[in-house]
PDB file of N, CA and C in Angstrom:
ATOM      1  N   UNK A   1      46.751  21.912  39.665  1.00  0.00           N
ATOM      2  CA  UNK A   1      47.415  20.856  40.395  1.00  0.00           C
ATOM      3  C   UNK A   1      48.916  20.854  40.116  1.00  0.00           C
ATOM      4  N   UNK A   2      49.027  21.221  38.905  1.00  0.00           N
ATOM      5  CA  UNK A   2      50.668  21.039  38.313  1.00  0.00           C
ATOM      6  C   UNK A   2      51.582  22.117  39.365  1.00  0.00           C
ATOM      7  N   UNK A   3      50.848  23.266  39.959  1.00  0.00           N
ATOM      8  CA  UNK A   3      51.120  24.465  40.385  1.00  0.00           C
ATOM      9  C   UNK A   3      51.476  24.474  41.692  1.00  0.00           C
ATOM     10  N   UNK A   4      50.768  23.139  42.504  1.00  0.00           N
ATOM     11  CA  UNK A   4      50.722  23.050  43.717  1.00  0.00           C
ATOM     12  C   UNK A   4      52.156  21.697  44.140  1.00  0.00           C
ATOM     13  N   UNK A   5      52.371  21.042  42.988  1.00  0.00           N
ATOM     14  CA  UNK A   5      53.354  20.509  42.829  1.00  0.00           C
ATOM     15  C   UNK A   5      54.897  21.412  43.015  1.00  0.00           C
ATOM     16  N   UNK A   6      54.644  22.290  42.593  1.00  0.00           N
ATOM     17  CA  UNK A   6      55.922  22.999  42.159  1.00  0.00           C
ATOM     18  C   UNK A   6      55.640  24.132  43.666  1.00  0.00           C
ATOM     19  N   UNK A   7      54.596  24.396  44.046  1.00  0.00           N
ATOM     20  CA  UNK A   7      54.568  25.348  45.248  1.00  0.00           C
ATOM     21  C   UNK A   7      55.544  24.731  46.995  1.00  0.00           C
ATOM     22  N   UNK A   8      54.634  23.492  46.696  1.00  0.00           N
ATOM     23  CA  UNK A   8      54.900  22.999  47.791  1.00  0.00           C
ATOM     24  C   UNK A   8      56.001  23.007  48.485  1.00  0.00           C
ATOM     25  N   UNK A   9      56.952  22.337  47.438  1.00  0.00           N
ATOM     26  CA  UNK A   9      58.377  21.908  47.687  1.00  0.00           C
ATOM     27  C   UNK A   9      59.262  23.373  47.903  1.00  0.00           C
ATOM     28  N   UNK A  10      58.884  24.238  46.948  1.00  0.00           N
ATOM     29  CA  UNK A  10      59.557  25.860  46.911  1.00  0.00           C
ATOM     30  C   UNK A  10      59.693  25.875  48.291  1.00  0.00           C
ATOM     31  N   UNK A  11      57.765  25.921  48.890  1.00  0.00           N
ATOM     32  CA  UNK A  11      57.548  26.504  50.535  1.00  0.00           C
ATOM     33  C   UNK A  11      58.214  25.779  51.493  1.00  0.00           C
ATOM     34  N   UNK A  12      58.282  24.430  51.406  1.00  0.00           N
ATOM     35  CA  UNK A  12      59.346  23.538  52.181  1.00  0.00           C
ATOM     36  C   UNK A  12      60.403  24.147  52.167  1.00  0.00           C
ATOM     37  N   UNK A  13      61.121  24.300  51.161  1.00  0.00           N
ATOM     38  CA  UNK A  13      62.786  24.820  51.111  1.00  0.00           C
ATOM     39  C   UNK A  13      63.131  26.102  51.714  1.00  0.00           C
ATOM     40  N   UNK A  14      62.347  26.891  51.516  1.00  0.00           N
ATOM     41  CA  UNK A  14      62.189  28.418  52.049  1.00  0.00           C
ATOM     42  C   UNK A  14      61.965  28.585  53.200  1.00  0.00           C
ATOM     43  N   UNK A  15      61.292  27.876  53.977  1.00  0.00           N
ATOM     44  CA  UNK A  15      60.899  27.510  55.343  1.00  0.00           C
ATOM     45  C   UNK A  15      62.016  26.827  56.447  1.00  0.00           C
ATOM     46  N   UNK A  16      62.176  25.722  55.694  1.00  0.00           N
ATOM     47  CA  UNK A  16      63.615  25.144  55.985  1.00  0.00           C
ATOM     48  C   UNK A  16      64.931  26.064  56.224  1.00  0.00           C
ATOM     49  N   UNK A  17      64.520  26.819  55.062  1.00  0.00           N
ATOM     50  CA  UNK A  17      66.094  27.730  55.084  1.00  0.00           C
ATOM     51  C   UNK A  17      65.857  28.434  55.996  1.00  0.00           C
ATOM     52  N   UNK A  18      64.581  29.276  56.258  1.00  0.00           N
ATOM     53  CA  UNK A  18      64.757  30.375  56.910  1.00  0.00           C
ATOM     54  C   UNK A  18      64.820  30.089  58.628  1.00  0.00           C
ATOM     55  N   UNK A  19      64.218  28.480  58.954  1.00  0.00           N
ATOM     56  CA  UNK A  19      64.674  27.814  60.062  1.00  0.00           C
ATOM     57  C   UNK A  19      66.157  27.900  60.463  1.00  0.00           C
ATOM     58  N   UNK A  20      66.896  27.548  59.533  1.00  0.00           N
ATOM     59  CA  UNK A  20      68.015  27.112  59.062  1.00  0.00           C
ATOM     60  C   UNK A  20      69.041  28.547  59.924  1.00  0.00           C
ATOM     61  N   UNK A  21      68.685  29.642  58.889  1.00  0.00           N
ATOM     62  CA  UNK A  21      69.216  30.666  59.400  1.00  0.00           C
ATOM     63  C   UNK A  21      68.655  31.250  60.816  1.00  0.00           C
ATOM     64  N   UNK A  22      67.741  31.230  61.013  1.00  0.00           N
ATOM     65  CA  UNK A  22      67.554  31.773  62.576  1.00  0.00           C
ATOM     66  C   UNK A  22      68.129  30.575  63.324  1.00  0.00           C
ATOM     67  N   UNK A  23      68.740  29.173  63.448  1.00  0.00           N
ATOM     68  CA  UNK A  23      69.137  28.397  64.477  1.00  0.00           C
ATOM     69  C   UNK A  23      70.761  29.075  64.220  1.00  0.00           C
ATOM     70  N   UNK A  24      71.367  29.271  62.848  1.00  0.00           N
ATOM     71  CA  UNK A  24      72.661  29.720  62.506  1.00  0.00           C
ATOM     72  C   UNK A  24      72.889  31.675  63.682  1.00  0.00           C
ATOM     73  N   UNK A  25      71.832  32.042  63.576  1.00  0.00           N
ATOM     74  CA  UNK A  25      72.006  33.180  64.274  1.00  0.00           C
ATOM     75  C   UNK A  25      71.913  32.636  66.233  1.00  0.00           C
ATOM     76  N   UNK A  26      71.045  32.144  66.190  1.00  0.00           N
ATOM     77  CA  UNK A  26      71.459  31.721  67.474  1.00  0.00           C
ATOM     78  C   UNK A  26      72.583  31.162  68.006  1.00  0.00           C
ATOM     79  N   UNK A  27      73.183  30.569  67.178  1.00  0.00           N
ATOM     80  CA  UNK A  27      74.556  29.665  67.613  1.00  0.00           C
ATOM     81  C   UNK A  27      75.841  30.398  67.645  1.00  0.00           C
ATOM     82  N   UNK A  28      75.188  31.526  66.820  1.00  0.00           N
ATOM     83  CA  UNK A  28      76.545  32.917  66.410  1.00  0.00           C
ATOM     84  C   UNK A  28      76.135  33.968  67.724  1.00  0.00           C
ATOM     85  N   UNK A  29      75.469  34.227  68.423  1.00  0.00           N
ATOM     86  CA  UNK A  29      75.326  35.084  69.375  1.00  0.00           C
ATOM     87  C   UNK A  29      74.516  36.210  69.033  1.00  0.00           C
ATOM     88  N   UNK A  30      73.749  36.236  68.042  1.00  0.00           N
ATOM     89  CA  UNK A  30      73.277  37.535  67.073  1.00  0.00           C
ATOM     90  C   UNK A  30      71.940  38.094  68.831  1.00  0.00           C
ATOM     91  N   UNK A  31      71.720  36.679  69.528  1.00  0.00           N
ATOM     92  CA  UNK A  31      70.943  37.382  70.609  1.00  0.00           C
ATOM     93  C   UNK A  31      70.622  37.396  72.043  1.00  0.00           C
ATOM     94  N   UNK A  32      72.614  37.462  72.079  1.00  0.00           N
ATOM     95  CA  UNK A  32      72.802  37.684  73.153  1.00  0.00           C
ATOM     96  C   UNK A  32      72.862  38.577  74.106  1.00  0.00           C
ATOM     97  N   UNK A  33      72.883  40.028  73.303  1.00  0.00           N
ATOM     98  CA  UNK A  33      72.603  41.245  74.443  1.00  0.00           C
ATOM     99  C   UNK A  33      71.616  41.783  73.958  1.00  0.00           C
ATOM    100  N   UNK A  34      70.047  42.025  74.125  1.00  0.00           N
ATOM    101  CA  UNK A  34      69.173  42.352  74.039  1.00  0.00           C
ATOM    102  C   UNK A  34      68.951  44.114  74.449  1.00  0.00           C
ATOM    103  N   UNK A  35      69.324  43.736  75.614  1.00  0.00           N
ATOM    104  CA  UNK A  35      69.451  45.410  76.110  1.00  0.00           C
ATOM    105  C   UNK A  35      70.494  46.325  75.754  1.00  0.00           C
ATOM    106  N   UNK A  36      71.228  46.008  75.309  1.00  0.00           N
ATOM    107  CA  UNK A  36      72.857  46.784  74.997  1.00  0.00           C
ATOM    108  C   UNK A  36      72.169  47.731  73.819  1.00  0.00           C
ATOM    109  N   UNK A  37      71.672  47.707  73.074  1.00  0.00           N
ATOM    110  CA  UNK A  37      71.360  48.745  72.265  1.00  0.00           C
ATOM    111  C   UNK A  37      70.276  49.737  72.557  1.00  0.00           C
ATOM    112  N   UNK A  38      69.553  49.071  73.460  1.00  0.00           N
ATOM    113  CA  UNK A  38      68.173  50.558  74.146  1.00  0.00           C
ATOM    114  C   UNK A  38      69.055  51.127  74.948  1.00  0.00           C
ATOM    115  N   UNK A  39      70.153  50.574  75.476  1.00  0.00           N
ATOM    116  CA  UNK A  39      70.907  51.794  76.901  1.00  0.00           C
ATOM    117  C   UNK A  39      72.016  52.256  75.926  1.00  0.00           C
ATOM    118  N   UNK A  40      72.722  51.861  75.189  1.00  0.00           N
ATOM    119  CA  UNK A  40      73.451  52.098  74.629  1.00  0.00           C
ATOM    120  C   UNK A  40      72.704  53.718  73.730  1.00  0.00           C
ATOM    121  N   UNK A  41      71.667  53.937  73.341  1.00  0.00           N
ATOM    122  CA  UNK A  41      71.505  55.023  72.773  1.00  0.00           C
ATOM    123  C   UNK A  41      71.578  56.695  73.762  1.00  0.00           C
ATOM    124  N   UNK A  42      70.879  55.629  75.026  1.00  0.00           N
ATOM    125  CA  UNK A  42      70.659  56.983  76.250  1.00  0.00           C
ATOM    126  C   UNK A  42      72.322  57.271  76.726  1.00  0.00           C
ATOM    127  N   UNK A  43      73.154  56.885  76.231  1.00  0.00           N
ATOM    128  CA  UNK A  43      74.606  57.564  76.977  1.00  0.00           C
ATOM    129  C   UNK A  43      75.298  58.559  75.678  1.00  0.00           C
ATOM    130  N   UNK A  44      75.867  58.887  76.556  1.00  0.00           N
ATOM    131  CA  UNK A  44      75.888  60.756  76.394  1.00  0.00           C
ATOM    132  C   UNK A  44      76.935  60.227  76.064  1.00  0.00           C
ATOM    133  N   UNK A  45      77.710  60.041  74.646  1.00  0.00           N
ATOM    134  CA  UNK A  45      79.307  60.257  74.110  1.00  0.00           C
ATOM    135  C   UNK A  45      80.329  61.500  73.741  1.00  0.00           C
ATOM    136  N   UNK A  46      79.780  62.465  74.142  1.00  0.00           N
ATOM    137  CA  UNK A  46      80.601  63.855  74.022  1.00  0.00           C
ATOM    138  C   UNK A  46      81.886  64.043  73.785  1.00  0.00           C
ATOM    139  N   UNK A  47      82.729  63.736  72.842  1.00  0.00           N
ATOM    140  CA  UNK A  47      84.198  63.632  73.004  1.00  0.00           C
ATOM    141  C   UNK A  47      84.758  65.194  72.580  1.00  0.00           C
ATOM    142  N   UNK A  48      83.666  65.794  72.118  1.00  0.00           N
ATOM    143  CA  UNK A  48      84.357  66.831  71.253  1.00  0.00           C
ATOM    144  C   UNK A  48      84.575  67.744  72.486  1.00  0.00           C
ATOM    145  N   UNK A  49      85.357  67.669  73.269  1.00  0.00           N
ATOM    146  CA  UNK A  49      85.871  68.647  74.296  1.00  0.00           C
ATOM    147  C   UNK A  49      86.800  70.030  73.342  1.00  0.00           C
ATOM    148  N   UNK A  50      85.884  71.043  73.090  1.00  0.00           N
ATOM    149  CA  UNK A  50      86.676  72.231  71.701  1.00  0.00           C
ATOM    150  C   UNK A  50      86.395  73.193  73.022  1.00  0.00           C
TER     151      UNK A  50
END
């Protein structure tokens, strides 16, 4: 019981936080272009014109 005392509150806080940070990433833009990185791999950057 002493264990579940001390669990609880941990899991609250940890939960909280990690709420915490995914609303902080939303508000920062972390997911705003979704697609920009799957097309972004298929283009051809070739600069080395030798």
């Amino acid at each position: 019981m002493n264990g579940l005392a001390l669990l609880i509150p941990v899991a609250l806080f940890l939960g909280l936080g990690g709420l915490g940070v995914f609303f902080w990433t939303l508000r920062s833009g972390q997911y705003d272009d979704l697609d920009g990185a799957a097309v972004r791999i298929l283009l051809d950057d070739d600069d080395d014109d030798a």
